[in-house]
C-alpha atoms as a PDB file:
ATOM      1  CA  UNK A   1      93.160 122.772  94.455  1.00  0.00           C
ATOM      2  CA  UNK A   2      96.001 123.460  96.681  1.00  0.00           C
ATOM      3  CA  UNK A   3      98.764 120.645  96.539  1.00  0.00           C
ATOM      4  CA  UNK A   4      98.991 119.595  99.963  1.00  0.00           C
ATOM      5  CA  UNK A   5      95.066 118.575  99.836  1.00  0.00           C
ATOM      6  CA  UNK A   6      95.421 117.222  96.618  1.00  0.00           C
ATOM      7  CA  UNK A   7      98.231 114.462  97.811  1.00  0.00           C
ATOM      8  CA  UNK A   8      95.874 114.325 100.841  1.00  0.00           C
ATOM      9  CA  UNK A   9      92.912 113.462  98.800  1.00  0.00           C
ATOM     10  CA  UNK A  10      95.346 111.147  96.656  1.00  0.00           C
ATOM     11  CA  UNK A  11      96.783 109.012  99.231  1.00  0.00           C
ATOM     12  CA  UNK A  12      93.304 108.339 101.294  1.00  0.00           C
ATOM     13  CA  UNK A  13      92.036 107.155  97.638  1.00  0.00           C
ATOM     14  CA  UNK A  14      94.978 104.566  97.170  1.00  0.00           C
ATOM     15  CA  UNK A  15      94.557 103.487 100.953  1.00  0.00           C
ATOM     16  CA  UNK A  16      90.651 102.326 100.084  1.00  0.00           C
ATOM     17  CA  UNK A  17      91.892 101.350  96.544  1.00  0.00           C
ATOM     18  CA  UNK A  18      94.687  98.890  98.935  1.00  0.00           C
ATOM     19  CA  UNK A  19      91.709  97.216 100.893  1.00  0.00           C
ATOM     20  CA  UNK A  20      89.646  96.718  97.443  1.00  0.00           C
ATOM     21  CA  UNK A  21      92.601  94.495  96.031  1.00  0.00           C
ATOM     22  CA  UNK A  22      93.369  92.186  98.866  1.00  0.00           C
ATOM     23  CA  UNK A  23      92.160  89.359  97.061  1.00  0.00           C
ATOM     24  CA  UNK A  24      95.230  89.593  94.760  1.00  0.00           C
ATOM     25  CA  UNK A  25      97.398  90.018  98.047  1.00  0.00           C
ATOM     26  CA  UNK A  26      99.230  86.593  98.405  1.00  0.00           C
ATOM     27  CA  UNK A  27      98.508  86.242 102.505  1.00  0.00           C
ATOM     28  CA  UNK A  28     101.462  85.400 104.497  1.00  0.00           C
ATOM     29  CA  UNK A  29     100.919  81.911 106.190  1.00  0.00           C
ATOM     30  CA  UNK A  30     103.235  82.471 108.889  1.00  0.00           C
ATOM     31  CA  UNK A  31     104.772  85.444 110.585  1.00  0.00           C
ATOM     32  CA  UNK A  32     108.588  85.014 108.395  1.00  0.00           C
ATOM     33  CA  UNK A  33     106.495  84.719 105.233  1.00  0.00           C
ATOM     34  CA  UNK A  34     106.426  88.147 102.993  1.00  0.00           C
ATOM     35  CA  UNK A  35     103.394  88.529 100.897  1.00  0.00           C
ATOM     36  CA  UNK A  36     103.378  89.587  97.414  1.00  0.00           C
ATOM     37  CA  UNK A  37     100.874  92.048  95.450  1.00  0.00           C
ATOM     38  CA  UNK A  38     100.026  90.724  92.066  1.00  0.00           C
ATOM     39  CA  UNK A  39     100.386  92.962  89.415  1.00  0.00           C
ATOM     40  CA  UNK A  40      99.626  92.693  85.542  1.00  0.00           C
ATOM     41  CA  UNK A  41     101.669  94.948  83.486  1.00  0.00           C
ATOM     42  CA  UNK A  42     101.275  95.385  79.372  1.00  0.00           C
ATOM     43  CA  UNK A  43     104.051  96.228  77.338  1.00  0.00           C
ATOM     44  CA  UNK A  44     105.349  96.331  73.912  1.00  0.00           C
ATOM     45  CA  UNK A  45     107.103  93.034  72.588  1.00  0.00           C
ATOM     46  CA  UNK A  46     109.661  92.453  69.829  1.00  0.00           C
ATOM     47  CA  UNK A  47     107.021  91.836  67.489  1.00  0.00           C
ATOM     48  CA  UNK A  48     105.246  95.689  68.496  1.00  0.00           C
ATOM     49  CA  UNK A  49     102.246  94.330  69.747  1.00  0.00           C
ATOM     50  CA  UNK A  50     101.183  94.633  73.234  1.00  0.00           C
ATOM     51  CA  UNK A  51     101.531  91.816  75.729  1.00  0.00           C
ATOM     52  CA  UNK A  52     100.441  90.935  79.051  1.00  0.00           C
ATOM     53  CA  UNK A  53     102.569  89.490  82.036  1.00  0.00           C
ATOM     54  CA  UNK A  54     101.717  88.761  85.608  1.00  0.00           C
ATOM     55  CA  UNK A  55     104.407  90.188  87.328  1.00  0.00           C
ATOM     56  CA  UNK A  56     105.225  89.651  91.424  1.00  0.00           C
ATOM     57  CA  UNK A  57     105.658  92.660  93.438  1.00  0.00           C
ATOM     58  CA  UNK A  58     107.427  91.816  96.779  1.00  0.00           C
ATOM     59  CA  UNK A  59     106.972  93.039 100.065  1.00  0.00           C
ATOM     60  CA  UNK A  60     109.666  93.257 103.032  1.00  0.00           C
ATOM     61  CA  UNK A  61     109.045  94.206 106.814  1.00  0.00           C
ATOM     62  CA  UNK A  62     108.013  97.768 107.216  1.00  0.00           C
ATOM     63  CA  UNK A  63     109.498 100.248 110.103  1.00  0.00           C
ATOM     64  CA  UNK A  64     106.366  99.442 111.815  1.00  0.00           C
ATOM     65  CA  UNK A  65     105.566  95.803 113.650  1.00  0.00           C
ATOM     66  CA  UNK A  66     103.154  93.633 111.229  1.00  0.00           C
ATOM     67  CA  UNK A  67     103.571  95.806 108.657  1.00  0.00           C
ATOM     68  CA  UNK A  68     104.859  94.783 105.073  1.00  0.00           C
ATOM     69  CA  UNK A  69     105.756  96.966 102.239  1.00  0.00           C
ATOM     70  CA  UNK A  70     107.154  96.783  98.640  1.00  0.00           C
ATOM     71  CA  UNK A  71     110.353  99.299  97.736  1.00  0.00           C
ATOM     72  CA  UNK A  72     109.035 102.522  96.932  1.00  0.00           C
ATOM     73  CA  UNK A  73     109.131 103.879  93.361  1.00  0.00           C
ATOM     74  CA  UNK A  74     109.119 107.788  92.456  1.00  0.00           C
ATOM     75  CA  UNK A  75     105.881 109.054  91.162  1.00  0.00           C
ATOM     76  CA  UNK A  76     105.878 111.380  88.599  1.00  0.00           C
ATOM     77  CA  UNK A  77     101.994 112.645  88.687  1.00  0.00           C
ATOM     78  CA  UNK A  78      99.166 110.945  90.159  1.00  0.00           C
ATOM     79  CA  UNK A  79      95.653 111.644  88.893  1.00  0.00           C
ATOM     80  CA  UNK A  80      92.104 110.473  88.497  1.00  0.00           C
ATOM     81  CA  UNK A  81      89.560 110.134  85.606  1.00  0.00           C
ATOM     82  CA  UNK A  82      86.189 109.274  85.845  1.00  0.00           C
ATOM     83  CA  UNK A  83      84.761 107.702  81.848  1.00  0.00           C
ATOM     84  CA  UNK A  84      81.171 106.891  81.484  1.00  0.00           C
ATOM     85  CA  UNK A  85      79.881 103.919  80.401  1.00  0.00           C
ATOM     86  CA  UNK A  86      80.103 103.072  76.880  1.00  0.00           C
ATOM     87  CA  UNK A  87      83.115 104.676  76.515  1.00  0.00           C
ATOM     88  CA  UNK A  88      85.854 103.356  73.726  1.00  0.00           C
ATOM     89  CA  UNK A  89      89.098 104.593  72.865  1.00  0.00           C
ATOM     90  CA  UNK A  90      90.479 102.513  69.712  1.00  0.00           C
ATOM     91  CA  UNK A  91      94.205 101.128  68.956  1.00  0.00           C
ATOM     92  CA  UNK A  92      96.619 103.575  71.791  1.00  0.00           C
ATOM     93  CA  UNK A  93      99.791 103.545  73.822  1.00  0.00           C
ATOM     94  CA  UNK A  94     100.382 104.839  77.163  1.00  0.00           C
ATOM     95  CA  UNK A  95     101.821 107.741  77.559  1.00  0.00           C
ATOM     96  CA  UNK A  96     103.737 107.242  79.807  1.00  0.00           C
ATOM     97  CA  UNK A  97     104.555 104.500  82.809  1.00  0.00           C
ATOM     98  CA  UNK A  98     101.977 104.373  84.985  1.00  0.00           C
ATOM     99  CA  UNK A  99     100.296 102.229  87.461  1.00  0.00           C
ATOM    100  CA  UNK A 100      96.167 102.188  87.442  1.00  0.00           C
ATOM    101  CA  UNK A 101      94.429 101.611  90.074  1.00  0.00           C
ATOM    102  CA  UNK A 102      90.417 100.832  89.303  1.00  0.00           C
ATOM    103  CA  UNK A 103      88.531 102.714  92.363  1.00  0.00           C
ATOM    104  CA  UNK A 104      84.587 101.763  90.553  1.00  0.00           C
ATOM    105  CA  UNK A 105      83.195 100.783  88.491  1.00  0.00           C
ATOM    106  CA  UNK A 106      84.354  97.831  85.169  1.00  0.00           C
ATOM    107  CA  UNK A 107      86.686  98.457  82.230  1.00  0.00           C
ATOM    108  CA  UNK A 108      88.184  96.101  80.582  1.00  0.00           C
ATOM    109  CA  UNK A 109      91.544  96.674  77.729  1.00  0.00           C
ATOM    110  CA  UNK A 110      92.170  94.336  74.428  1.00  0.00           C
ATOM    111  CA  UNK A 111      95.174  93.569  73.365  1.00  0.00           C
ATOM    112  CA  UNK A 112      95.684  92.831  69.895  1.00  0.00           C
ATOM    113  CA  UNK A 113      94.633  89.164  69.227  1.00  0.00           C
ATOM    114  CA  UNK A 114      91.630  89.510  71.228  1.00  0.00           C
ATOM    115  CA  UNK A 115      93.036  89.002  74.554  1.00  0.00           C
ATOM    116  CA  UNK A 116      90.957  91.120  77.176  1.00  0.00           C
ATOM    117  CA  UNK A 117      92.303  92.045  80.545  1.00  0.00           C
ATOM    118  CA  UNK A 118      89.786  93.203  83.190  1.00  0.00           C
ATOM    119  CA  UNK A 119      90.183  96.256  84.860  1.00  0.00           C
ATOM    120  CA  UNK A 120      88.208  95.503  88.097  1.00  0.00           C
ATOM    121  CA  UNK A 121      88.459  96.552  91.494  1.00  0.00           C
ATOM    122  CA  UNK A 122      90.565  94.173  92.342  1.00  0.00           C
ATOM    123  CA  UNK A 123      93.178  94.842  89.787  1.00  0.00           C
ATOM    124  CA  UNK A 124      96.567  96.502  89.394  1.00  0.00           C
ATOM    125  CA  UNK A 125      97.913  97.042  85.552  1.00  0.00           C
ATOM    126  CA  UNK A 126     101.162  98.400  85.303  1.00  0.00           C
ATOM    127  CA  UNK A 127     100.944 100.036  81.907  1.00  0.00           C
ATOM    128  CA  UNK A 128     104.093 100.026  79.874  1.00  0.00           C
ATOM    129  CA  UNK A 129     103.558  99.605  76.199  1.00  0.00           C
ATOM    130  CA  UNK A 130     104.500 103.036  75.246  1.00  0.00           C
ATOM    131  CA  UNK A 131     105.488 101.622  71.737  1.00  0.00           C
ATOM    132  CA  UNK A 132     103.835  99.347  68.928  1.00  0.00           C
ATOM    133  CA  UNK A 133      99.928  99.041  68.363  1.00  0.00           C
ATOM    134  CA  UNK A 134      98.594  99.486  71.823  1.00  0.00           C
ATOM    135  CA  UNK A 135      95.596  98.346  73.468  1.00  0.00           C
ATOM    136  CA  UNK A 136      92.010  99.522  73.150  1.00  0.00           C
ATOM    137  CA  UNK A 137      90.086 100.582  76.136  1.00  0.00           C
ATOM    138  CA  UNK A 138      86.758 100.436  77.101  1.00  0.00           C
ATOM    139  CA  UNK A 139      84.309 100.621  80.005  1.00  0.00           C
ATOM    140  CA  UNK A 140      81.949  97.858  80.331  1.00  0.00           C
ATOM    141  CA  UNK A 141      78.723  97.640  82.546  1.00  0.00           C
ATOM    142  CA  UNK A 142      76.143 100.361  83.273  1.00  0.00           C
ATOM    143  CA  UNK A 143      77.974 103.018  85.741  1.00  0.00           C
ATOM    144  CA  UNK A 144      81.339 105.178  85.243  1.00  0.00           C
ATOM    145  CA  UNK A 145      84.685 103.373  85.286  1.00  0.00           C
ATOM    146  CA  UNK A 146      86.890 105.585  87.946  1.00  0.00           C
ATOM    147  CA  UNK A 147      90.309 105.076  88.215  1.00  0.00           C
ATOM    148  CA  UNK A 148      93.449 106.310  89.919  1.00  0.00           C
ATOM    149  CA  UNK A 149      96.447 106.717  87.354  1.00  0.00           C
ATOM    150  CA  UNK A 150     100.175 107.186  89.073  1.00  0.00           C
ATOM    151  CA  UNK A 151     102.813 107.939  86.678  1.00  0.00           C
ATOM    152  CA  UNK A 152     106.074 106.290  87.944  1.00  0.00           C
ATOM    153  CA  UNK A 153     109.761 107.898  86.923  1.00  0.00           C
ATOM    154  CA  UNK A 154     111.917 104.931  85.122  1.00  0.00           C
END
């Protein structure tokens, strides 16, 4: 597939995947309030197990009236898998920095401890525990888990 139409294809994905997380959108009350997206990112603590956060993206006025929009980060690669159901990979890292964006369908991760983070459609995980034990992964429910994955440059 020709670049051009694959960025295409890309960006009208992420546009849908945008209206499928407004609910963790925090709405602006009034016109001079910024919103926030709500992101939860994994990583790798002192201990090398992998921990959750809830982490605060901000937005600031865009170039365009009514229009709010978080600083922009370099992407890497952008991607998307489709798993089927029943799908589990055991005890793995990231490989590399990445946001994932769920498009359909359920998966959920586990962190070690037993601590499950849902990946639903309304959901952003920042995935950052390159290190350590990692996190198993596994799709949950009766259709394919599809997902968007957008490897950012630190």
């Amino acid at each position: 597939m020709k670049p051009l139409v694959c960025c295409a294809m890309f960006v009208i994905a992420l546009s849908f995947t945008a209206a499928a997380i407004h609910s963790r959108v925090a709405r602006a009350a009034a016109p001079d309030r910024l919103a926030t997206v709500s992101v939860t990112r994994i990583f790798t603590g002192p201990d090398g197990l992998t921990h959750a956060e809830p982490i605060e993206v901000s937005l600031s006025p865009g170039s365009i009236p009514k229009l709010q929009q978080s600083a922009p980060e370099n992407v890497a690669s952008a991607y998307f898998v489709s798993v089927e159901p029943g799908f589990v990979e055991d005890w793995h890292n990231a490989s590399a920095h990445r946001y994932v964006f769920t498009l359909s369908g359920r998966a959920e991760i586990e962190l070690a401890g037993g601590e499950k983070i849902p990946l639903d459609h309304d959901r952003v995980l920042l995935a950052d525990d390159l290190t350590g034990k990692g996190h198993i992964t596994r799709v949950i429910g009766k259709e394919a888990w599809i997902a968007a994955f957008v490897q950012i440059e630190k």
